[in-house]
PDB file of N, CA and C in Angstrom:
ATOM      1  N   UNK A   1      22.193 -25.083  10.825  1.00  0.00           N
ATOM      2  CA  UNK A   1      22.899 -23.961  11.411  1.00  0.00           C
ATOM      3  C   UNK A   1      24.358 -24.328  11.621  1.00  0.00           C
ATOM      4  N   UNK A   2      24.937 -23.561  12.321  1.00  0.00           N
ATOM      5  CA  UNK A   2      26.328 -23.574  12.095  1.00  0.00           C
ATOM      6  C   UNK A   2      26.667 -24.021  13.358  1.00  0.00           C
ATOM      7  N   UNK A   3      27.928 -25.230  13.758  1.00  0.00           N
ATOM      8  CA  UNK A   3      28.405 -25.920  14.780  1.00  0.00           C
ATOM      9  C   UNK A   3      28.675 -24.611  16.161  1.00  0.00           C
ATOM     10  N   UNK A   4      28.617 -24.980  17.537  1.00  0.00           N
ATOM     11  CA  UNK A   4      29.023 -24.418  18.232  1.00  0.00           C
ATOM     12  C   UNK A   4      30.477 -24.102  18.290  1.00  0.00           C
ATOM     13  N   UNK A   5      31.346 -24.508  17.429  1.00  0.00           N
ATOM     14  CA  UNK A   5      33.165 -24.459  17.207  1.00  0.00           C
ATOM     15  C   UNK A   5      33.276 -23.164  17.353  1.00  0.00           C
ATOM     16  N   UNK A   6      32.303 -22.291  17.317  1.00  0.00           N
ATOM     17  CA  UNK A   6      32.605 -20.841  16.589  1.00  0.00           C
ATOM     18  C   UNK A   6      31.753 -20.115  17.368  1.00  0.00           C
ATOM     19  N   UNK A   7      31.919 -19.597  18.531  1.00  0.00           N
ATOM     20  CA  UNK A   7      30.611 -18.957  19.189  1.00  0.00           C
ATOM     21  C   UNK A   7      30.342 -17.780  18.517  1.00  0.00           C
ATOM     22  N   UNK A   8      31.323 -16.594  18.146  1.00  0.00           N
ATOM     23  CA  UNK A   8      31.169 -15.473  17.436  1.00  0.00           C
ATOM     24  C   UNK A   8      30.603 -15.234  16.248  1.00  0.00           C
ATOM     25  N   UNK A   9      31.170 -16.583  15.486  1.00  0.00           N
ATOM     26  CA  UNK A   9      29.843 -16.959  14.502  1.00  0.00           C
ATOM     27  C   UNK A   9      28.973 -17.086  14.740  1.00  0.00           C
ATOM     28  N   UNK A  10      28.612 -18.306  15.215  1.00  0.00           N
ATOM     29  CA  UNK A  10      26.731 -18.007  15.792  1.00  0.00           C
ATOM     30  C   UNK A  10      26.447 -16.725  16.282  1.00  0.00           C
ATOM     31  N   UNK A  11      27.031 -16.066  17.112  1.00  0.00           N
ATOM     32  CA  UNK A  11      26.236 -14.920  17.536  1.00  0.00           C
ATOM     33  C   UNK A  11      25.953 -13.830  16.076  1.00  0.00           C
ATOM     34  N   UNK A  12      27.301 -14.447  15.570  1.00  0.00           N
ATOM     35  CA  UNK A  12      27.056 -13.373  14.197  1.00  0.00           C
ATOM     36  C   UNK A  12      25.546 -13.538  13.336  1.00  0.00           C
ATOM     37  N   UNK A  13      25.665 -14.843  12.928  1.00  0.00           N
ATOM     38  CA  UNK A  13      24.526 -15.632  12.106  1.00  0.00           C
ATOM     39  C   UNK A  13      23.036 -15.383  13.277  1.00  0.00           C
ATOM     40  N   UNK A  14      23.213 -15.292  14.288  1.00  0.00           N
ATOM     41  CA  UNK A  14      22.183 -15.271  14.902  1.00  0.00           C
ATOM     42  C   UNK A  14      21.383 -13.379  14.937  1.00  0.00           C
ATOM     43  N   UNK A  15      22.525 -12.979  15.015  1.00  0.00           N
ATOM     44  CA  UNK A  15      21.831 -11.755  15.121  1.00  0.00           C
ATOM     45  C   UNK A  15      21.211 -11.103  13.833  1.00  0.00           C
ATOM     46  N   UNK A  16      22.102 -11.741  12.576  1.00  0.00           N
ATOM     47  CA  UNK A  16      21.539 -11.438  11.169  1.00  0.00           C
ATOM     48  C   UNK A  16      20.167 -12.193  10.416  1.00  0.00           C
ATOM     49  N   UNK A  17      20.363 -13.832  11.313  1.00  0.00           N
ATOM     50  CA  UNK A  17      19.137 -13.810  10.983  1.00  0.00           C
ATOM     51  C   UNK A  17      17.653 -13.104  11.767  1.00  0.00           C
ATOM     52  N   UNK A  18      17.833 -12.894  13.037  1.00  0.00           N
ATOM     53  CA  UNK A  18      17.222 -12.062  13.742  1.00  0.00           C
ATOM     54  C   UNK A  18      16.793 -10.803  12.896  1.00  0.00           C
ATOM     55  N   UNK A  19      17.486 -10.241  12.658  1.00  0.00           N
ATOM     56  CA  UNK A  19      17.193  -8.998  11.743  1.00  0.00           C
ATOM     57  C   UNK A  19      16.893  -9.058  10.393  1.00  0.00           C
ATOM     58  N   UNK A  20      17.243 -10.120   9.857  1.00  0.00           N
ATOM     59  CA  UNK A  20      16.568 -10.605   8.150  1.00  0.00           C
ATOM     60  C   UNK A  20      14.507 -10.444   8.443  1.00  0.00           C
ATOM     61  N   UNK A  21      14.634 -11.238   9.392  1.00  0.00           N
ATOM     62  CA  UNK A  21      13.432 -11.711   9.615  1.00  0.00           C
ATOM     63  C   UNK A  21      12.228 -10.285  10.135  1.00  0.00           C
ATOM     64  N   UNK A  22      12.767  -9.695  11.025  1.00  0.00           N
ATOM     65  CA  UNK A  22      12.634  -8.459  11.379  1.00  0.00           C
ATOM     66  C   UNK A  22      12.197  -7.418   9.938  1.00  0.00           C
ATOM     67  N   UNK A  23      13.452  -7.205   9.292  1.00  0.00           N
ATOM     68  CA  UNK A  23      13.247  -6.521   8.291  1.00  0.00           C
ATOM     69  C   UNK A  23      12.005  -7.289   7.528  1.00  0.00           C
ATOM     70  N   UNK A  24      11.790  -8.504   6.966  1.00  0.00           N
ATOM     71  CA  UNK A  24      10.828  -9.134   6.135  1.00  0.00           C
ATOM     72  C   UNK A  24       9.704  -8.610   6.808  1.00  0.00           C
ATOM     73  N   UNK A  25       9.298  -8.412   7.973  1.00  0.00           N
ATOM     74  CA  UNK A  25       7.927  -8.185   8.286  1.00  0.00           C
ATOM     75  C   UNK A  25       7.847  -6.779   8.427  1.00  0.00           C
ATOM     76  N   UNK A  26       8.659  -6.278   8.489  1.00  0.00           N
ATOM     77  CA  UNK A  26       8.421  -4.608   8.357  1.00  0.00           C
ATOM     78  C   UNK A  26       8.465  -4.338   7.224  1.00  0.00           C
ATOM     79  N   UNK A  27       8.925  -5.453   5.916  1.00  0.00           N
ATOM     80  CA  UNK A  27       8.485  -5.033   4.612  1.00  0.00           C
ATOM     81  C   UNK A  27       6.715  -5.597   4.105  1.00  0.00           C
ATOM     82  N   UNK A  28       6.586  -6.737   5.129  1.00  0.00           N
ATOM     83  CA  UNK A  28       5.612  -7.336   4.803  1.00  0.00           C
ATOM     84  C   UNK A  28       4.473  -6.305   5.387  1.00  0.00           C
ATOM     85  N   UNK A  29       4.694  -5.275   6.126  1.00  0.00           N
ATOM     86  CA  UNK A  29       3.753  -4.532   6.879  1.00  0.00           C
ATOM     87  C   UNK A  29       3.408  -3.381   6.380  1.00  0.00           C
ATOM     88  N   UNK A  30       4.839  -2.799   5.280  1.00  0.00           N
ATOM     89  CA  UNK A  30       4.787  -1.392   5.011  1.00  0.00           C
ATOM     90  C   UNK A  30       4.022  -2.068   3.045  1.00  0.00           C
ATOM     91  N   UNK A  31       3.995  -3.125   2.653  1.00  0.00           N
ATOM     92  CA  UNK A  31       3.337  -3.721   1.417  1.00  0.00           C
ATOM     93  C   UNK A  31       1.795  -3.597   1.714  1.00  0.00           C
ATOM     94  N   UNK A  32       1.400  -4.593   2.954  1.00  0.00           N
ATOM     95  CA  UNK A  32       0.118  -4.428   3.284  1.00  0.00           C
ATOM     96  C   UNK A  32      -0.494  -2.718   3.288  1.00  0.00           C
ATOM     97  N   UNK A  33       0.259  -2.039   4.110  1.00  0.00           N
ATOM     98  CA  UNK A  33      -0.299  -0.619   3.943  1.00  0.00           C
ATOM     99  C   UNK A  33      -0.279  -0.005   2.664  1.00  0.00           C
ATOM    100  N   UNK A  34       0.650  -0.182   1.942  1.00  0.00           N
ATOM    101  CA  UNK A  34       0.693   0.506   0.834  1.00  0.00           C
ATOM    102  C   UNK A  34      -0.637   0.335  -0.401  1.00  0.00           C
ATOM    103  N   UNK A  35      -0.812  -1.385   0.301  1.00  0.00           N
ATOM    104  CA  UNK A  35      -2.406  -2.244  -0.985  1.00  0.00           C
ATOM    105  C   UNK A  35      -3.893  -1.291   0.118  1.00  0.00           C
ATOM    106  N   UNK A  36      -3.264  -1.383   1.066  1.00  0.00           N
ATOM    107  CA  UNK A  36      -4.712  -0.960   1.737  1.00  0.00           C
ATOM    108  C   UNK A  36      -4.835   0.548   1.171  1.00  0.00           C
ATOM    109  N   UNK A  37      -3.873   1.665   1.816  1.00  0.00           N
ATOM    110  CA  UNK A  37      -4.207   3.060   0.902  1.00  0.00           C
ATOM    111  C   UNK A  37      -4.236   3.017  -0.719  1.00  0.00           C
ATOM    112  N   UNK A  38      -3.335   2.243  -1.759  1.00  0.00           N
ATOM    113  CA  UNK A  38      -4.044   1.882  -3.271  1.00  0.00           C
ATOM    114  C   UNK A  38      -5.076   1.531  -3.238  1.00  0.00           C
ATOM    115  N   UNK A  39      -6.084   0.997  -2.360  1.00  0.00           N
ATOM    116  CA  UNK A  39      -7.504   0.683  -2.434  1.00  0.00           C
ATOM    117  C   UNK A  39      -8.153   1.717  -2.080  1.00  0.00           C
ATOM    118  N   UNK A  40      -8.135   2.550  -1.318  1.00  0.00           N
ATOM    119  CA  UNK A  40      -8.653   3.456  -0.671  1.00  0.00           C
ATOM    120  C   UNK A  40      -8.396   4.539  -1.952  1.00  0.00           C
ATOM    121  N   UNK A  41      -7.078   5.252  -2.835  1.00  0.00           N
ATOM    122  CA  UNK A  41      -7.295   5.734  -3.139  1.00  0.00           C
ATOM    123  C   UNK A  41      -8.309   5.914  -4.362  1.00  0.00           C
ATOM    124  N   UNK A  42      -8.240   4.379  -4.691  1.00  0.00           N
ATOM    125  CA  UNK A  42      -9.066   3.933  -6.060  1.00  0.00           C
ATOM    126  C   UNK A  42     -10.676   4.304  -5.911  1.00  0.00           C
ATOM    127  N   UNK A  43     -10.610   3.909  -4.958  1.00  0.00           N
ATOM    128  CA  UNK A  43     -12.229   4.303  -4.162  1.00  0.00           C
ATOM    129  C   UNK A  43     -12.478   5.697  -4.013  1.00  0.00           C
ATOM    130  N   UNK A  44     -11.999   6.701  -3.952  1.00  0.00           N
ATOM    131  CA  UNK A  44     -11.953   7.674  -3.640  1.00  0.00           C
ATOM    132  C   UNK A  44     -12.140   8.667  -5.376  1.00  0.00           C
ATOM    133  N   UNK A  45     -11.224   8.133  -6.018  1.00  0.00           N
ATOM    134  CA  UNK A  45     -10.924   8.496  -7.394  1.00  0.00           C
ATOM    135  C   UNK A  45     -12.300   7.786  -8.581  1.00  0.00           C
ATOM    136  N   UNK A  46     -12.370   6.477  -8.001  1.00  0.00           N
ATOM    137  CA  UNK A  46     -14.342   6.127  -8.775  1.00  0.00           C
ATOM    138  C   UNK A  46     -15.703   7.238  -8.118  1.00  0.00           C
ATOM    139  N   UNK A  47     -15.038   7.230  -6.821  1.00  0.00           N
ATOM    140  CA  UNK A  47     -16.680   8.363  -6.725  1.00  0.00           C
ATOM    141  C   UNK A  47     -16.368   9.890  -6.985  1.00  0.00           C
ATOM    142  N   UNK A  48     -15.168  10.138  -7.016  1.00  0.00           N
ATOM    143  CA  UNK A  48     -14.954  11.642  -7.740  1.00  0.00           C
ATOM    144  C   UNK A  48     -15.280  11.159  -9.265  1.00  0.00           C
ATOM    145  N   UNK A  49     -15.118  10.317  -9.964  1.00  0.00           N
ATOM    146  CA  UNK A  49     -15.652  10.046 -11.096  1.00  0.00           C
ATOM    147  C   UNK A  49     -16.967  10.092 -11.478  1.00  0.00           C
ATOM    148  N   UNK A  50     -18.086   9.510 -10.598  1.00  0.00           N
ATOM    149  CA  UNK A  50     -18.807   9.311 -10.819  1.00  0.00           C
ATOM    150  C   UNK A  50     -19.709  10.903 -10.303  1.00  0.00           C
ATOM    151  N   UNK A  51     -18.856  11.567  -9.782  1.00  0.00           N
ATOM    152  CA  UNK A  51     -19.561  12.900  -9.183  1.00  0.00           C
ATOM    153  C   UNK A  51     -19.418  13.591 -10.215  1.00  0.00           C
ATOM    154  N   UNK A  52     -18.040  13.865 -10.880  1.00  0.00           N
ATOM    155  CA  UNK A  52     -18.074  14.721 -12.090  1.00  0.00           C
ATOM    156  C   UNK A  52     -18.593  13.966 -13.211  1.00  0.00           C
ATOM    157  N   UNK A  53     -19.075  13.625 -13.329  1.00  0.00           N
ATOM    158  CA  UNK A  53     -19.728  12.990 -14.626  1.00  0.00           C
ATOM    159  C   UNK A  53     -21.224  13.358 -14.407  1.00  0.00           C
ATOM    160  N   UNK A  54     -21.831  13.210 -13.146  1.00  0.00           N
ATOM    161  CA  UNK A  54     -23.241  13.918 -12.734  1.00  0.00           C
ATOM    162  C   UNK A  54     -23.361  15.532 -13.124  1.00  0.00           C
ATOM    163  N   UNK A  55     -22.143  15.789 -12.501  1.00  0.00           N
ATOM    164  CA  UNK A  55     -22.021  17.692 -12.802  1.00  0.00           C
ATOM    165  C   UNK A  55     -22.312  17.672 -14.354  1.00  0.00           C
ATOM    166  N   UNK A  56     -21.284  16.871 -15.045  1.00  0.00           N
ATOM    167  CA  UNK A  56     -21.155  17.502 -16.275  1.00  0.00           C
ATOM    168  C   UNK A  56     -22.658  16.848 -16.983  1.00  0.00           C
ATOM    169  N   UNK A  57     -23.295  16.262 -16.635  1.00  0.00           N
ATOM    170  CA  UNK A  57     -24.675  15.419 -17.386  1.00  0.00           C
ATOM    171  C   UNK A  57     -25.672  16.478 -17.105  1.00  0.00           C
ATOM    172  N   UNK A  58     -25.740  16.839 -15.638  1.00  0.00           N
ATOM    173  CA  UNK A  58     -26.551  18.474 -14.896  1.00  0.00           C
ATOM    174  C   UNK A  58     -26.156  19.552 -15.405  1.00  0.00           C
ATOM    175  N   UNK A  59     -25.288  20.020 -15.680  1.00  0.00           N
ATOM    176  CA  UNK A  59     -24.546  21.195 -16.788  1.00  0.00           C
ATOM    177  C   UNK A  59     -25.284  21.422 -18.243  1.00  0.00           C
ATOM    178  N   UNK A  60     -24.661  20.257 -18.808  1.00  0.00           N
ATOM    179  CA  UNK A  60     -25.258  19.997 -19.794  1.00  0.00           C
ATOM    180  C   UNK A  60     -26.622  20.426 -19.621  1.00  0.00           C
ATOM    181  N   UNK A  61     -27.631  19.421 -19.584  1.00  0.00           N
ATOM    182  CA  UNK A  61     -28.696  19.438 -19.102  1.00  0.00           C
ATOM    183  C   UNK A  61     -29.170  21.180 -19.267  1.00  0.00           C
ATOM    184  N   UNK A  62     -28.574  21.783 -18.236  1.00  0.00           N
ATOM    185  CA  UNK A  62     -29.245  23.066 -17.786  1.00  0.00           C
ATOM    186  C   UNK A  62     -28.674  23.790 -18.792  1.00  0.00           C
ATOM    187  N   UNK A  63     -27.644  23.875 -19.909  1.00  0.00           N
ATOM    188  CA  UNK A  63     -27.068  24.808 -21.195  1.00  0.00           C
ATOM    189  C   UNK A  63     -27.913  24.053 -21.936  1.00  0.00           C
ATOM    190  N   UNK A  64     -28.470  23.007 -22.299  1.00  0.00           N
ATOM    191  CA  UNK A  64     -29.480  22.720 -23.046  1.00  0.00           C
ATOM    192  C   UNK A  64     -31.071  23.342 -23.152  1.00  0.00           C
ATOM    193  N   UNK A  65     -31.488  23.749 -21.609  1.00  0.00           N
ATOM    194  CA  UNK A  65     -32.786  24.080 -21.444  1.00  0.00           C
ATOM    195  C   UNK A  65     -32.727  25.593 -21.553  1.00  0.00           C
ATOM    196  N   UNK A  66     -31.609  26.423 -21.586  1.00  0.00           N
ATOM    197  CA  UNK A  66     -31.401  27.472 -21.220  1.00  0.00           C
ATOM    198  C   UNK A  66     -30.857  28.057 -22.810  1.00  0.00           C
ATOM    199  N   UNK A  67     -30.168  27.079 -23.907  1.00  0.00           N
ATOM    200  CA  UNK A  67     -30.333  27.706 -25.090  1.00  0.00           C
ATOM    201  C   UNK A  67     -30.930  27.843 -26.455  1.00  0.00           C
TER     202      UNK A  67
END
C-alpha cells in the first residue's frame, strides 16, 4: 500500500479499493443469480418438452384410431 506521506491518497486508494471490492461481490452475486434462474429456466423448458411431445404422441395416436 501506499506510505502515510500522503493522507489524501490513502483515503483516496482506500475508498476505491473499498468499492472495487464491493462492486466484485455484487457482480459475484448478480452471476450466481443469473446461473441459478439459467437453471431453472432449462428445467422448465425440458418438461414443457417433454409435455408437448406426449400431446403430440396422444394426438397422433387418437388421428390414427379415428382415421
Amino acid at each position: 500500500m501506499m506510505e502515510n506521506t500522503f493522507p489524501q491518497a490513502q483515503q483516496i486508494w482506500t475508498f476505491w479499493e473499498k468499492a472495487a471490492k464491493e462492486n466484485a461481490a455484487i457482480v459475484e452475486t448478480a452471476i450466481d443469480t443469473s446461473v441459478a434462474v439459467t437453471k431453472a429456466s432449462l428445467s422448465v423448458a425440458a418438461q414443457l418438452s417433454e409435455q408437448w411431445g406426449k400431446l403430440a404422441t396422444d394426438a397422433a395416436r387418437r388421428f390414427t384410431k379415428t382415421a
